[in-house]
N, C-alpha and C. Protein backbone atom coordinates (compact mmCIF):
# COMPACT_ATOMS: atom_id res chain seq x y z
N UNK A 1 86.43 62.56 88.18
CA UNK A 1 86.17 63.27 89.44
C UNK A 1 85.52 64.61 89.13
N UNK A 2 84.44 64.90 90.07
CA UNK A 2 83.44 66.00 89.42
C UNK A 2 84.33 67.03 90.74
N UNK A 3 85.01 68.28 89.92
CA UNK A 3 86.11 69.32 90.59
C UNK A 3 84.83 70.24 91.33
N UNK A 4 83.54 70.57 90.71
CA UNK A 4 82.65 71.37 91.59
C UNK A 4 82.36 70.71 93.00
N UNK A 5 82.86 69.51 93.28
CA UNK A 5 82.48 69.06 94.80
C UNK A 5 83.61 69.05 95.51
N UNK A 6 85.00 69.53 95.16
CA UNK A 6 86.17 70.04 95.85
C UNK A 6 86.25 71.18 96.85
N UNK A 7 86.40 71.00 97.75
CA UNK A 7 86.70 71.91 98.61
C UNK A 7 87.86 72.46 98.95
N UNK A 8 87.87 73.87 99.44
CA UNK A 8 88.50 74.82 98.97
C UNK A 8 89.58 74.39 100.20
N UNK A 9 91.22 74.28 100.26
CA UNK A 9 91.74 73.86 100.99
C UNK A 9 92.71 75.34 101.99
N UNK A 10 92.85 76.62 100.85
CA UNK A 10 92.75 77.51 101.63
C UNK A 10 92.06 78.08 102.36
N UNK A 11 92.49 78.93 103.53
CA UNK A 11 91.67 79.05 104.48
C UNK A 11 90.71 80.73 103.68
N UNK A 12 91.10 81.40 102.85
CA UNK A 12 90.90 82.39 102.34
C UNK A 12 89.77 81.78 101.35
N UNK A 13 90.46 81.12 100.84
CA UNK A 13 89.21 80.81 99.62
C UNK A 13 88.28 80.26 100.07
N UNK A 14 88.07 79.25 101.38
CA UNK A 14 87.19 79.06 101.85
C UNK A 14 86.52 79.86 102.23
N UNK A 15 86.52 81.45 102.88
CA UNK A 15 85.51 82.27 103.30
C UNK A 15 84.94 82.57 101.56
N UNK A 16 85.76 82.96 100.57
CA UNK A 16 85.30 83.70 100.13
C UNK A 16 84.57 82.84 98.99
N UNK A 17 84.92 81.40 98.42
CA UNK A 17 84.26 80.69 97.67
C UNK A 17 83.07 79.33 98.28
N UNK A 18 83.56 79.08 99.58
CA UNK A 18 82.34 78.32 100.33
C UNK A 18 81.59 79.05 101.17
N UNK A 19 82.17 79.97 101.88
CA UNK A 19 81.62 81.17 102.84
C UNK A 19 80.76 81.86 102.20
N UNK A 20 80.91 82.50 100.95
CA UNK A 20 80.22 83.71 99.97
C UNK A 20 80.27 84.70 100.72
N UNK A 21 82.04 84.82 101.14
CA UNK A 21 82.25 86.48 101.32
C UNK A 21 82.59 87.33 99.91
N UNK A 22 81.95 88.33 100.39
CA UNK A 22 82.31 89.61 99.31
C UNK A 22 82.53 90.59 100.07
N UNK A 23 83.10 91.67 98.77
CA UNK A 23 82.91 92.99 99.14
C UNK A 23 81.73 93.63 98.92
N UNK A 24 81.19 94.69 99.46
CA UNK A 24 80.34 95.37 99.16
C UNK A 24 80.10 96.67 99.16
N UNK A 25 81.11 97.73 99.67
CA UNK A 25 81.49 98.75 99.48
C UNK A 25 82.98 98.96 99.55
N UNK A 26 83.36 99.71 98.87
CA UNK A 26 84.89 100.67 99.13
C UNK A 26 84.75 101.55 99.53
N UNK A 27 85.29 102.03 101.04
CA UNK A 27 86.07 103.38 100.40
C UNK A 27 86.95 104.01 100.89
N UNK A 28 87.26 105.07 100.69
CA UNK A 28 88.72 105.54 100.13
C UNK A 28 88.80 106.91 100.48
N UNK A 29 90.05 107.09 101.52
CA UNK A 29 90.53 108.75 101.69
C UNK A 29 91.50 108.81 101.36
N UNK A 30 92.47 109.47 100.10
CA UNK A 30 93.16 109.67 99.84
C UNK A 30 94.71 110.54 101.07
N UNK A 31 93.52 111.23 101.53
CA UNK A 31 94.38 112.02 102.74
C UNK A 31 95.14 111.43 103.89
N UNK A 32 94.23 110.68 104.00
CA UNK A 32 94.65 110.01 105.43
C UNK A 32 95.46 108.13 105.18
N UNK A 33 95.58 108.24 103.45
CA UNK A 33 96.22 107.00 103.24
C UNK A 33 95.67 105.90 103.32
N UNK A 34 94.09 105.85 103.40
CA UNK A 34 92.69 104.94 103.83
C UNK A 34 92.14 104.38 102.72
N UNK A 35 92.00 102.77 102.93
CA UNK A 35 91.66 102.00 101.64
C UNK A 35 90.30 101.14 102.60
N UNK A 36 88.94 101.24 102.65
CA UNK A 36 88.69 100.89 103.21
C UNK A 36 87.55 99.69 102.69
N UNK A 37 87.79 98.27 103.11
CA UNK A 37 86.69 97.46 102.45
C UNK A 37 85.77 96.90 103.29
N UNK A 38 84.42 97.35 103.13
CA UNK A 38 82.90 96.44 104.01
C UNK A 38 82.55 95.27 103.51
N UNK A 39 82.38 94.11 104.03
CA UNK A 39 82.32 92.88 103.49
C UNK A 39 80.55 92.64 103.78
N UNK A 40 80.19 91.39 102.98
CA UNK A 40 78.59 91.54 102.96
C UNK A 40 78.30 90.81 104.29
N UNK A 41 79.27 90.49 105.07
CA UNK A 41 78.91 90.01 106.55
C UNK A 41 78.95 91.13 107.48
N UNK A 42 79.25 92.50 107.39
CA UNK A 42 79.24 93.08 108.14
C UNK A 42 81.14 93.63 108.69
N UNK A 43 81.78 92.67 108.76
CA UNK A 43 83.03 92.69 108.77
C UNK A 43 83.68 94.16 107.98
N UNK A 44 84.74 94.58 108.51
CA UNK A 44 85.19 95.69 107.89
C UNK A 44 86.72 95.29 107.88
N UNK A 45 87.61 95.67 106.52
CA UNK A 45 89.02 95.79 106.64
C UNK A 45 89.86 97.08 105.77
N UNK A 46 90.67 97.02 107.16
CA UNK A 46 90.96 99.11 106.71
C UNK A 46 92.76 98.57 106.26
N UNK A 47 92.87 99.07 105.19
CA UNK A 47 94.06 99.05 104.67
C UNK A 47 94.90 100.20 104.18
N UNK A 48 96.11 100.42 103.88
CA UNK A 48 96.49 101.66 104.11
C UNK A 48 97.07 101.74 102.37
N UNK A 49 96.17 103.00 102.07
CA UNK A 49 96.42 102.94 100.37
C UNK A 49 97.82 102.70 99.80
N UNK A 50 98.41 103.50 100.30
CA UNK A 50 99.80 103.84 99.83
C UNK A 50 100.28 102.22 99.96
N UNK A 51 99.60 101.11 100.07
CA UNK A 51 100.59 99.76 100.03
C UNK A 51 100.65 98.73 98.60
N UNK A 52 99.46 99.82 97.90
CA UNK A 52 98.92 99.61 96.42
C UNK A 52 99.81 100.59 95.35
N UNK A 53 100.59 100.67 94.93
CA UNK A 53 101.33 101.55 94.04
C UNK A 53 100.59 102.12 92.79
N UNK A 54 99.80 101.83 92.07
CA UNK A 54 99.16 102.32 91.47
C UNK A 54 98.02 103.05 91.94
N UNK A 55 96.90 102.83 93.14
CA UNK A 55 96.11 103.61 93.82
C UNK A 55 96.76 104.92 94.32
N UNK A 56 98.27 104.35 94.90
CA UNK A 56 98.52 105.57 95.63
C UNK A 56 99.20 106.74 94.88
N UNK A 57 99.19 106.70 93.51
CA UNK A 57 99.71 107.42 92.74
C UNK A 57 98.68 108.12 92.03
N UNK A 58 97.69 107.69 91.91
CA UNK A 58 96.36 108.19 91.52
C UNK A 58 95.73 109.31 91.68
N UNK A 59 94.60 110.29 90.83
CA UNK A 59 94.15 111.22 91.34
C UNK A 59 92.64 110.65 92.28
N UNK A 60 92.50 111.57 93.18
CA UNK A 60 90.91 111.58 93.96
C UNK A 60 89.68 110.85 92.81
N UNK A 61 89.68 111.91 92.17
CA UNK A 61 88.68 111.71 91.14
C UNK A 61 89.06 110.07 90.44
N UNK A 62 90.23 109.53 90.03
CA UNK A 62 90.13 108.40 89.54
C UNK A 62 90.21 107.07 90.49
N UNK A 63 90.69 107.47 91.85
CA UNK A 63 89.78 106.63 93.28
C UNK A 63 88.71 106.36 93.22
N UNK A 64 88.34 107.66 93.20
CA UNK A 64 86.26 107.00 93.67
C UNK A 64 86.03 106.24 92.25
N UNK A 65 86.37 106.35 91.04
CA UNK A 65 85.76 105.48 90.05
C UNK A 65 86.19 103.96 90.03
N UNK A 66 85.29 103.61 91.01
CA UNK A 66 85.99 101.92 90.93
C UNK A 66 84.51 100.99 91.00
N UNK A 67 84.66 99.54 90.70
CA UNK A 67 83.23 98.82 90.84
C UNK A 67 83.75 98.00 91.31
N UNK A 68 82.73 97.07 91.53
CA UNK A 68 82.78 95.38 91.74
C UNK A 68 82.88 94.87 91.26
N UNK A 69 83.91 94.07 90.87
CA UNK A 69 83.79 93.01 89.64
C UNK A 69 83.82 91.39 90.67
N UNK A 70 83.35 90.35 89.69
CA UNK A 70 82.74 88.86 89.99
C UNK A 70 81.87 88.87 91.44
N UNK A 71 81.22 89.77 91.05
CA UNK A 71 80.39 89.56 92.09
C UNK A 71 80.30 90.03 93.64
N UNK A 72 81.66 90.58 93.53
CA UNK A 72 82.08 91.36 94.82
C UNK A 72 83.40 90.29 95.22
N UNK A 73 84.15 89.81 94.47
CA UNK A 73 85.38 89.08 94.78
C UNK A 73 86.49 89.55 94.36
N UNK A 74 86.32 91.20 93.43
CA UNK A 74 87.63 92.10 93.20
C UNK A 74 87.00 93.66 93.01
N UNK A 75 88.07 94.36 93.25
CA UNK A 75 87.65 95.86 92.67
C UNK A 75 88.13 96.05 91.44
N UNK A 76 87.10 96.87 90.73
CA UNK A 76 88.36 97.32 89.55
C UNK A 76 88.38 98.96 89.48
N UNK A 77 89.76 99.42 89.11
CA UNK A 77 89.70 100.99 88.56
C UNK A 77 90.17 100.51 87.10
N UNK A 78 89.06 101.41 86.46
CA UNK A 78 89.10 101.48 85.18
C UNK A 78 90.15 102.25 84.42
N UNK A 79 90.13 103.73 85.32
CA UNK A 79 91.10 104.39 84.90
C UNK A 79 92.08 104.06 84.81
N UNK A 80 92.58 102.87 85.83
CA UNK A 80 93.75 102.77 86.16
C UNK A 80 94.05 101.84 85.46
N UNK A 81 93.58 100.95 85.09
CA UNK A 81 93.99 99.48 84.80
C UNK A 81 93.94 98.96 85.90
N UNK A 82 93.31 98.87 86.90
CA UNK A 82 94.12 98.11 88.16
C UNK A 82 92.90 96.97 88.88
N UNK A 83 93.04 95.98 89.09
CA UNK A 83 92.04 95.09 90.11
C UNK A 83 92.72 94.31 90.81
N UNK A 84 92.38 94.54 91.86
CA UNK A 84 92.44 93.84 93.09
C UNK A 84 91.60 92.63 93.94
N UNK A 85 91.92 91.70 93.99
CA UNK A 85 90.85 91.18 94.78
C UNK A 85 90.74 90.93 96.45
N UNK A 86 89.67 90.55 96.65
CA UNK A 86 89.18 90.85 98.08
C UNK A 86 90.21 89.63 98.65
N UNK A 87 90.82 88.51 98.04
CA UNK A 87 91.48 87.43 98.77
C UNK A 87 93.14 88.44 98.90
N UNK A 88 93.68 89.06 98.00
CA UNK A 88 94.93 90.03 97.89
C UNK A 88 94.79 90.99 98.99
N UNK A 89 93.20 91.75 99.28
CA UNK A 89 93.23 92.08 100.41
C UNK A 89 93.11 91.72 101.81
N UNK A 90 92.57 90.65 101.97
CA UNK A 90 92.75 89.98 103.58
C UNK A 90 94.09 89.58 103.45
N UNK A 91 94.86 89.02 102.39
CA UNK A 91 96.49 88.10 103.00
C UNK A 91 97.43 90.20 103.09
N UNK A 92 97.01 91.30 102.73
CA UNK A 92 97.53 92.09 103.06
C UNK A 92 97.55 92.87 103.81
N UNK A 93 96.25 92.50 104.83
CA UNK A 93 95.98 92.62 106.16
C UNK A 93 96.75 92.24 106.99
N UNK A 94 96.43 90.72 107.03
CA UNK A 94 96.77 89.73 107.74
C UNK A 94 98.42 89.98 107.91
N UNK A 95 99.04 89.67 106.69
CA UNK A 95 100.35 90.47 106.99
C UNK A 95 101.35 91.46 108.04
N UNK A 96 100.10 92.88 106.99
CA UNK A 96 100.63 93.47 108.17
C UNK A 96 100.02 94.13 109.54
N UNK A 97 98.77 92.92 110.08
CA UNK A 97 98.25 92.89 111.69
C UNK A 97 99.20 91.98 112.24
N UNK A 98 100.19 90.84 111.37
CA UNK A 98 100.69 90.01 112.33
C UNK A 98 102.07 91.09 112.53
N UNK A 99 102.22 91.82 111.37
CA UNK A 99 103.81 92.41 111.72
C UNK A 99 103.89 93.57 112.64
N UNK A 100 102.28 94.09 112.91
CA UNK A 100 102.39 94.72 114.13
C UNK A 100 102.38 94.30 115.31
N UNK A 101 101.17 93.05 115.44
CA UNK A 101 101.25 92.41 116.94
C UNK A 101 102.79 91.94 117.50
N UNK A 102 103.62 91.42 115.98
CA UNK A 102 104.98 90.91 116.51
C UNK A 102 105.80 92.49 116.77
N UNK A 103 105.51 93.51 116.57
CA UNK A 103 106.31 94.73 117.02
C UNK A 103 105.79 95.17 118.34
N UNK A 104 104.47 94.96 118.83
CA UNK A 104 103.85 95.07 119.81
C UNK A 104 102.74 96.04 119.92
N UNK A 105 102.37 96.55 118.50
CA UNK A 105 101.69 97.70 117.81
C UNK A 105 99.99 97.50 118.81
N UNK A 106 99.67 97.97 119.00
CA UNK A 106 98.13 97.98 119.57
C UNK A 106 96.90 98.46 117.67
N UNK A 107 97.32 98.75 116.70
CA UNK A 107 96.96 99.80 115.79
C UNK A 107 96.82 97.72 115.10
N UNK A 108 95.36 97.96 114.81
CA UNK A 108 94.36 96.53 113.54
C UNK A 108 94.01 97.10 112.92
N UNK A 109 93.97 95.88 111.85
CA UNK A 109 93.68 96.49 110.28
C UNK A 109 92.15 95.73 110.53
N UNK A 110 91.37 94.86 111.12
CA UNK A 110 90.03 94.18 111.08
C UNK A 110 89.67 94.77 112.59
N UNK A 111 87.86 95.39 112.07
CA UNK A 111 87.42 95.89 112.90
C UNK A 111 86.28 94.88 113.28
């Protein structure tokens, strides 16, 4: 069985390995607790730093030093040791937009 003609049965991996979502910018206010990722569709998802323990412990200066790694399917900080990927960030969205709608929160993480 040839595995490159498998399809992706999550709904995540499907955007991001049949879809060809990426990221394509970060960014990041330390102040206001703002993790913010632009996807190459236009799509935006705002996440709240402090839910990353190593980012949120971080200095400014070793925030902004981050890239793209595989293509736009993770971030990395170098300084930090740390990568993340863009599928870790939508299920930590998703999370917590459903645990607000179930509190009755009006406040989304997808714009």
């Amino acid at each position: 069985m040839n595995t490159s003609d498998k399809k992706a049965t999550d709904p995540i991996d499907k955007l991001i390995f049949e879809d060809k979502l990426r990221a394509k910018q970060v960014f990041i206010d330390k102040d206001v607790d703002v993790l913010i990722v632009l996807f190459n569709n236009g799509n935006v998802l705002k996440l709240t730093l402090s839910d990353f323990p190593k980012l949120k412990k971080a200095s400014k200066k070793k925030l902004e030093n981050w890239k793209l790694i595989g293509g736009g399917i993770g971030v990395r900080w170098e300084d930090l040791d740390e990568d993340l990927s863009i599928k870790g960030f939508i299920k930590s969205a998703v999370l917590k937009n459903t645990l607000h709608n179930l509190r009755g929160s009006d406040e989304k993480v997808f714009s």
